[in-house]
Protein backbone atom coordinates (compact mmCIF):
# COMPACT_ATOMS: atom_id res chain seq x y z
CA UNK A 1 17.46 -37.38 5.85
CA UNK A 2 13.92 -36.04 5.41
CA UNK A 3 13.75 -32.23 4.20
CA UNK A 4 10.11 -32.55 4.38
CA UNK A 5 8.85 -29.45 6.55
CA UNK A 6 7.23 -30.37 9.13
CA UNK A 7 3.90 -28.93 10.50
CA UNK A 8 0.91 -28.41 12.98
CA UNK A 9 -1.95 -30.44 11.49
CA UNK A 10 -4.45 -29.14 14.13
CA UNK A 11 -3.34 -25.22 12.14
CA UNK A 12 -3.19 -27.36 9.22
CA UNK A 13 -6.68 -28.43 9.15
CA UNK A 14 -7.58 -24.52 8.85
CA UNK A 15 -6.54 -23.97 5.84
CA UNK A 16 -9.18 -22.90 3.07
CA UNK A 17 -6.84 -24.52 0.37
CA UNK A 18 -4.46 -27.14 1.09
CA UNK A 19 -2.59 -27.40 -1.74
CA UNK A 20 0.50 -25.45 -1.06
CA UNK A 21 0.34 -27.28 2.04
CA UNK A 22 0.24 -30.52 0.91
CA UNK A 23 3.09 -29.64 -1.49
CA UNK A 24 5.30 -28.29 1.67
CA UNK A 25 5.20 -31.09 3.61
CA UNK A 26 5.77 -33.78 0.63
CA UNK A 27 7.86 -32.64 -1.60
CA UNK A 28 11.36 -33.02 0.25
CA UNK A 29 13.72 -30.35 -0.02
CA UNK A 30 12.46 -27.19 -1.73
CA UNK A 31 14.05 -24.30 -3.54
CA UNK A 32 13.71 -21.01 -1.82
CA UNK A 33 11.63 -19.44 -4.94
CA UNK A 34 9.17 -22.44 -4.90
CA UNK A 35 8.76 -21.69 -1.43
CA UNK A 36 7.76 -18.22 -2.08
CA UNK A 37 5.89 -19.00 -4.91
CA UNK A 38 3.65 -20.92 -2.91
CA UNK A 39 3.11 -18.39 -0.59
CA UNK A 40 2.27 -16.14 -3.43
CA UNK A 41 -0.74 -18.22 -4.23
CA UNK A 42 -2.49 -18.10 -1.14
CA UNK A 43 -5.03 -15.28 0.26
CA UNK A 44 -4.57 -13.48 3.19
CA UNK A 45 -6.23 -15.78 5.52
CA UNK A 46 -4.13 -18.65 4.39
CA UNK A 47 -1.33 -17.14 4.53
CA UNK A 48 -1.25 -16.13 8.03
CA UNK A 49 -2.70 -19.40 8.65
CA UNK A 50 -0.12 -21.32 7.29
CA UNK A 51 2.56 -19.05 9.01
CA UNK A 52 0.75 -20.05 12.68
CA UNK A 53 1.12 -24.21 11.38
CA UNK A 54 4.32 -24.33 10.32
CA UNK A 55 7.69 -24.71 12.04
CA UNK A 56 10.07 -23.36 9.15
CA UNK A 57 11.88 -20.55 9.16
CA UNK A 58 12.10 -20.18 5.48
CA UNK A 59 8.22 -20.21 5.31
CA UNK A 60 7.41 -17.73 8.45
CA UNK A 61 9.94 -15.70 6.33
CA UNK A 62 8.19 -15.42 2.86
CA UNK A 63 4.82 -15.65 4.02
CA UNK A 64 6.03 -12.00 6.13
CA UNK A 65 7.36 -11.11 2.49
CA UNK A 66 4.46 -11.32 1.03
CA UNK A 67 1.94 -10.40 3.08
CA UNK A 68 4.30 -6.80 3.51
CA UNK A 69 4.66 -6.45 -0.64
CA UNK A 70 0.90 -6.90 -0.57
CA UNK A 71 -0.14 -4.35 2.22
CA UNK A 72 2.49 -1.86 0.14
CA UNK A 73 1.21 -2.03 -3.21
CA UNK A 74 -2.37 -1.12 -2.06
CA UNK A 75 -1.83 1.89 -0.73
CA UNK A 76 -2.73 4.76 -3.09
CA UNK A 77 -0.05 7.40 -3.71
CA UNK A 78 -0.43 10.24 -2.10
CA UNK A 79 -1.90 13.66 -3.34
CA UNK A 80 0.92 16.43 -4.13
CA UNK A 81 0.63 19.28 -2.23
CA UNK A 82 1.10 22.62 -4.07
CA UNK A 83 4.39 24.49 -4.02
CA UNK A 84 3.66 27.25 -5.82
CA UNK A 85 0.86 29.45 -5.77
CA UNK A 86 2.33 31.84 -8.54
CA UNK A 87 1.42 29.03 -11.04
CA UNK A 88 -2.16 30.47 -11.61
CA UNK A 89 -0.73 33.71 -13.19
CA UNK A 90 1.23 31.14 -15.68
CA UNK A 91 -1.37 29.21 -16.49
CA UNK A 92 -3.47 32.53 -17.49
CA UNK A 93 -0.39 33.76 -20.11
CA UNK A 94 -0.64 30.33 -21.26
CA UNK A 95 -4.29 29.42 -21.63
CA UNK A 96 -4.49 33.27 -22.88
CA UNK A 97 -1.79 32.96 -25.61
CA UNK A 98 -0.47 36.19 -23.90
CA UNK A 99 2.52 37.57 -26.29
CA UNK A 100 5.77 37.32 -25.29
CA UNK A 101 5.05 34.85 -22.32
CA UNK A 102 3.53 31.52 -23.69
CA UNK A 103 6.68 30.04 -24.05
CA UNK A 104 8.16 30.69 -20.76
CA UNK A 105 4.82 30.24 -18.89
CA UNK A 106 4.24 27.03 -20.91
CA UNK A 107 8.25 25.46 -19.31
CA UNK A 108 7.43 26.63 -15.71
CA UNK A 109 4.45 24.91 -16.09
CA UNK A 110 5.69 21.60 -16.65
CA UNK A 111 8.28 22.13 -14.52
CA UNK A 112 5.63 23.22 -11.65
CA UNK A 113 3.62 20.66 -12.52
CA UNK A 114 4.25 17.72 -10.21
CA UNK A 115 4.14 20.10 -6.84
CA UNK A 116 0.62 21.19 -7.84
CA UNK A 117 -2.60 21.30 -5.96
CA UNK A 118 -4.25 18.93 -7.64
CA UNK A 119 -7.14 21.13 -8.73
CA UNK A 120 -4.87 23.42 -10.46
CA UNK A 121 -3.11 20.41 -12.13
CA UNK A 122 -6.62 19.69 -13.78
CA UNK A 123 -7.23 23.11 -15.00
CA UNK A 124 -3.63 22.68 -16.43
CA UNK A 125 -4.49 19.57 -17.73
CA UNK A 126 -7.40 21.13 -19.63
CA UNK A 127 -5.62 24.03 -20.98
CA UNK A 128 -3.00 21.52 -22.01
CA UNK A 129 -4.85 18.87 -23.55
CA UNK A 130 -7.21 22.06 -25.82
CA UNK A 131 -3.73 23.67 -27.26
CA UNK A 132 -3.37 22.75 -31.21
CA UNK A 133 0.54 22.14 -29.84
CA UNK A 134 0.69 18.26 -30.26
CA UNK A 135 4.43 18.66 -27.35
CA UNK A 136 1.82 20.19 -24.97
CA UNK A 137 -0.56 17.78 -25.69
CA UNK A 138 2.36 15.05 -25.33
CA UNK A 139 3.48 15.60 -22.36
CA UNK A 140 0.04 15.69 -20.36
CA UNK A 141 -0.34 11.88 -21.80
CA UNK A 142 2.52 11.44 -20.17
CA UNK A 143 1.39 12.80 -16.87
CA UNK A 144 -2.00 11.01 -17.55
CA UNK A 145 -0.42 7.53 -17.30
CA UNK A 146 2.34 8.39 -14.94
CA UNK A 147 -0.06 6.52 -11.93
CA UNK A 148 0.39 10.26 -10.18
CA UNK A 149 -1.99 12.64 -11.71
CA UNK A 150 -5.63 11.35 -12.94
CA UNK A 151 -8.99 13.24 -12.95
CA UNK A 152 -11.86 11.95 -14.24
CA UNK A 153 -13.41 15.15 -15.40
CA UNK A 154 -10.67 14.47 -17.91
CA UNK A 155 -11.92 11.84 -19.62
CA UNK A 156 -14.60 13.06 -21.85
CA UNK A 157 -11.94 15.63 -23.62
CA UNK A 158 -9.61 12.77 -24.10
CA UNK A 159 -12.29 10.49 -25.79
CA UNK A 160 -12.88 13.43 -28.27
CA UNK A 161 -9.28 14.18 -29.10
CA UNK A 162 -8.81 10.07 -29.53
CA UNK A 163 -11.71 10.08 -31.70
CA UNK A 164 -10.78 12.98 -33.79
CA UNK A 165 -7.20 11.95 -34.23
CA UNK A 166 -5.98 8.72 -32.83
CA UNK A 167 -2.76 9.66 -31.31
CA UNK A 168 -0.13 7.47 -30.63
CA UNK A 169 0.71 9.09 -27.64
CA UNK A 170 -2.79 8.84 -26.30
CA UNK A 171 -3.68 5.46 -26.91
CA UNK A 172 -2.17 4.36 -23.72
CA UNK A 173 -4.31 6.83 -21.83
CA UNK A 174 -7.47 5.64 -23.02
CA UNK A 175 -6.31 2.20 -23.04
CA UNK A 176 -5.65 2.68 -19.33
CA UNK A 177 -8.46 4.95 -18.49
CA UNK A 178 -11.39 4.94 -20.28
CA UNK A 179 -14.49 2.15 -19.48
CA UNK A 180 -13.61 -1.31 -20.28
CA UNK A 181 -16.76 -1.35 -22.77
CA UNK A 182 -15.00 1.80 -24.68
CA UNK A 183 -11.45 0.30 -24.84
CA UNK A 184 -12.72 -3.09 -26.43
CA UNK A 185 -14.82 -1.16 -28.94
CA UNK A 186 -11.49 0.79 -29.87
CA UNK A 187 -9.75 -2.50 -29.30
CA UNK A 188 -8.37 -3.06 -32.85
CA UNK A 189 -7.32 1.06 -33.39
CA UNK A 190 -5.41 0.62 -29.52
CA UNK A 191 -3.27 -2.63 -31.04
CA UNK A 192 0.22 -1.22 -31.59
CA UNK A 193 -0.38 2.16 -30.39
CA UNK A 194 -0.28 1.10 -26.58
CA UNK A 195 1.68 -1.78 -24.30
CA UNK A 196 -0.39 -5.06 -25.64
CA UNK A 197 -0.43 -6.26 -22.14
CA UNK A 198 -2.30 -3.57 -20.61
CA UNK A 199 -4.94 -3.27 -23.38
CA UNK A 200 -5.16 -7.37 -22.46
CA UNK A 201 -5.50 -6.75 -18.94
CA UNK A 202 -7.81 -3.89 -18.95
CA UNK A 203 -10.77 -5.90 -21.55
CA UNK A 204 -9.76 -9.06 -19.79
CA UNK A 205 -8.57 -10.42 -23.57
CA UNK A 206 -6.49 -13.67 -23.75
CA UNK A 207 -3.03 -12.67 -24.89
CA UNK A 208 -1.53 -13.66 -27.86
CA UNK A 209 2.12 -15.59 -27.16
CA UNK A 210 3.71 -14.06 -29.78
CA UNK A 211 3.28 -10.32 -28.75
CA UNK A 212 4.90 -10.68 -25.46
CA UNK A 213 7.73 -12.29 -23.77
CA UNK A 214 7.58 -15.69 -21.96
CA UNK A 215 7.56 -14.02 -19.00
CA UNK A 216 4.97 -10.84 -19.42
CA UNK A 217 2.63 -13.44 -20.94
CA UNK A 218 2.23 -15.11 -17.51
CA UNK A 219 1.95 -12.07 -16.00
CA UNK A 220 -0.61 -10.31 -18.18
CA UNK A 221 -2.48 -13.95 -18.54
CA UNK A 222 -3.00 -13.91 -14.63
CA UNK A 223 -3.76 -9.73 -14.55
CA UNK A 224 -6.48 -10.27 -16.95
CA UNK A 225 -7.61 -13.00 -14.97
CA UNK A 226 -7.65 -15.69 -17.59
CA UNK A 227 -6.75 -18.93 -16.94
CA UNK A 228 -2.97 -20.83 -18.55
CA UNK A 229 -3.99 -24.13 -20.74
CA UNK A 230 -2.49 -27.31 -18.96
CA UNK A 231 1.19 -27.35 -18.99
CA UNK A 232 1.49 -23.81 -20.35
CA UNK A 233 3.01 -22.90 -17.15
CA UNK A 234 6.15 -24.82 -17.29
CA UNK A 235 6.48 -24.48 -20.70
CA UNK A 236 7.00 -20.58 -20.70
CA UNK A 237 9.26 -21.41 -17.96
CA UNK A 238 11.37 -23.92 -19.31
CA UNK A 239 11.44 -22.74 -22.86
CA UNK A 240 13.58 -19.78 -21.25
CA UNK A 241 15.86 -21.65 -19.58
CA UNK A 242 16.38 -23.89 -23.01
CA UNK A 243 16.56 -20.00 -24.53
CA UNK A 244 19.58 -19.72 -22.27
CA UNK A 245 21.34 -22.77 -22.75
CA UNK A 246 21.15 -22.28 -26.39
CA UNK A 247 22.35 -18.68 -26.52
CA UNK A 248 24.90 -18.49 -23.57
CA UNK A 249 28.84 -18.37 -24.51
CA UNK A 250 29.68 -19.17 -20.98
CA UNK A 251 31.11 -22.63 -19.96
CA UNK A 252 28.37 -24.20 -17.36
CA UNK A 253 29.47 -26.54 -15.03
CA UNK A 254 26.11 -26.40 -12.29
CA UNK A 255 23.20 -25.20 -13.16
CA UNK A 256 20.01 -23.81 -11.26
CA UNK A 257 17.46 -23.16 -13.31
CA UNK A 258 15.64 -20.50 -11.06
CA UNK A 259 18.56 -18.58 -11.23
CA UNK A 260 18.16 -18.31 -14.43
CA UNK A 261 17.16 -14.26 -15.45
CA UNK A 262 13.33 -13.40 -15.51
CA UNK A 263 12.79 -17.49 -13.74
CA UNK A 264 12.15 -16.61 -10.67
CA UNK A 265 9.60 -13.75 -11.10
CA UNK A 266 7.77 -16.21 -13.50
CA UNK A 267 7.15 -18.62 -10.71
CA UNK A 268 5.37 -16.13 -8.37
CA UNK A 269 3.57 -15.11 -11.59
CA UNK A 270 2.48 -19.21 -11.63
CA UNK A 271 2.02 -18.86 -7.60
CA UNK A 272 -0.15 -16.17 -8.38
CA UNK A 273 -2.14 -18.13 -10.87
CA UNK A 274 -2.60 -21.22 -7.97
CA UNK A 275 -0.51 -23.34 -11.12
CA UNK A 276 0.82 -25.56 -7.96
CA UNK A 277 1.16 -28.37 -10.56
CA UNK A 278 3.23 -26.42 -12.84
CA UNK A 279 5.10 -25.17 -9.85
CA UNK A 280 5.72 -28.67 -8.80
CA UNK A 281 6.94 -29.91 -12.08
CA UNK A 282 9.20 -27.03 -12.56
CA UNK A 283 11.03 -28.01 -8.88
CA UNK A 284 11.43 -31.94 -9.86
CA UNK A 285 12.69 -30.87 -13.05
CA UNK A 286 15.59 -28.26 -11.43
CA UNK A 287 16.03 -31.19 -9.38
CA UNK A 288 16.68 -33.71 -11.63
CA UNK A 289 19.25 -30.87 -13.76
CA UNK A 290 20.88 -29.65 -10.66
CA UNK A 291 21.85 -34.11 -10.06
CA UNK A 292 22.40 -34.76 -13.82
CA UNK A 293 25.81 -33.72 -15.89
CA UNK A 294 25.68 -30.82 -18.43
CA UNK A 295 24.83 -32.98 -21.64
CA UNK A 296 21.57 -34.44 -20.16
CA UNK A 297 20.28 -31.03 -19.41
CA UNK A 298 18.71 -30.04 -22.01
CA UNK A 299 16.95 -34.12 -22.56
CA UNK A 300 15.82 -33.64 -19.01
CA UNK A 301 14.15 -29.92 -19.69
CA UNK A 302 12.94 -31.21 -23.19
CA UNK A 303 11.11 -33.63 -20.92
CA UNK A 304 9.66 -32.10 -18.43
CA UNK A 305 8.53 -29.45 -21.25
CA UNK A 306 6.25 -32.49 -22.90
């Protein structure tokens, strides 16, 4: 029987890149994730494109997938709208050390905080971010790289307090925030103080394998836009599924090594990267474990891996 799926080649012919194509409609049979990690690695143009050339349901239904996740994650989140107009009376007993009603002013303000206008959340900020409490100063970092609340009238007061005392706590904002010049200058002060993979993706720094997982190394390699060494692909890939079959306790009888935890996220991460030939090895090797008894498995993934 031929699982090949079949397409248009007049639509075909359209295509800007061909490769995920080509795969499709040679491979044979394909596992659902390879499908949609395929899809991941096209553009926009090709992915609709593909979706008009193909007769597959599978396919019309991840290239919809994708093409929705992408339209989602681009939208910017929307302002807050205030809540409370009262707030500006608080923030005056707070900025004003008034006795007897910092504390309480200080707690409704964090509570307030998130139904601000977003002009009085800056002046918060401010007052916050000048206090000699470190707490105060703590929990506006927090804000700061929440992905709600940014200003960049902000910035210059949180270069001077990183400069002056190199907070843990703030490293993350400036490794987030501040100009990509700035961050790599600070680069070696940031290391351990903030999540390694951001401070990767923001300078556009090759990872190092060791700080990060198998998986959030494929990730953060494609987010900084670098580019995997041949083979590296599978190999992050595989090596966790050998992980597994070394450290379960269960008795395995079938196995499909894309349902293996964190596998399938690491193949969009490869789809993303336009690794089709990792992608491909990676499906001939499941194929060959899912056909092969339990004590070839790991022979056949030790392969592959090479």
């Amino acid at each position: 029987m031929d699982d090949r799926i079949c397409f248009s080649d007049a639509e075909a012919e359209k295509l800007h890149d061909k490769t995920a194509y080509t795969i499709l409609s040679t491979e044979g049979e394909l596992h659902d994730i390879v499908v949609w990690a395929l899809m991941e690695s096209l553009d926009d143009d090709d992915l609709m494109q593909i979706r008009e050339a193909v007769d597959d349901s599978r396919v019309r239904w991840y290239t919809d997938r994708v093409k929705k996740w992408r339209k989602e994650h681009a939208r910017e989140v929307a302002a807050q709208n205030p809540f409370n107009m009262k707030a500006r009376g608080l923030l005056k007993d707070y900025a004003e050390r008034r006795k007897g009603k910092v504390v309480e002013a200080r707690r409704q303000l964090r509570r307030r905080f998130d139904g601000l206008d977003h002009d009085l959340q800056v002046e918060v900020a401010k007052a916050f971010l000048k206090q000699p409490c470190r707490t105060d100063r703590e929990f506006m970092y927090r804000k700061l790289t929440s992905g709600i609340f940014w200003d960049d009238c902000l910035l210059e007061i949180l270069k001077h307090l990183w400069e002056a005392s190199y907070e843990p706590g703030l490293a993350e904002v400036i490794a987030q925030r501040a100009e990509r010049d700035y961050v790599r200058r600070h680069y070696k002060k940031l290391v351990g103080k903030c999540r390694y993979g951001d401070l990767c993706i923001k300078i556009g720094e090759v990872p190092e394998k060791e700080r990060l997982t198998p998986w959030s190394y494929l990730f953060v390699t494609y987010a900084a836009g670098c580019k995997l060494k041949p083979k590296e692909g599978r190999q992050a890939v595989l090596g966790v599924v050998l992980d597994y079959l070394h450290k379960t306790q269960e008795v395995i009888e079938k196995l499909d090594i894309f349902e293996v935890e964190h596998v399938k996220m690491m193949m969009l991460y490869l789809g993303m990267q336009h690794a089709a030939d990792e992608i491909v090895a990676i499906q001939r090797a499941a194929r060959r474990v899912a056909e092969a008894p339990p004590e070839d498995w790991e022979e056949i993934i030790v392969e592959a891996w090479l």
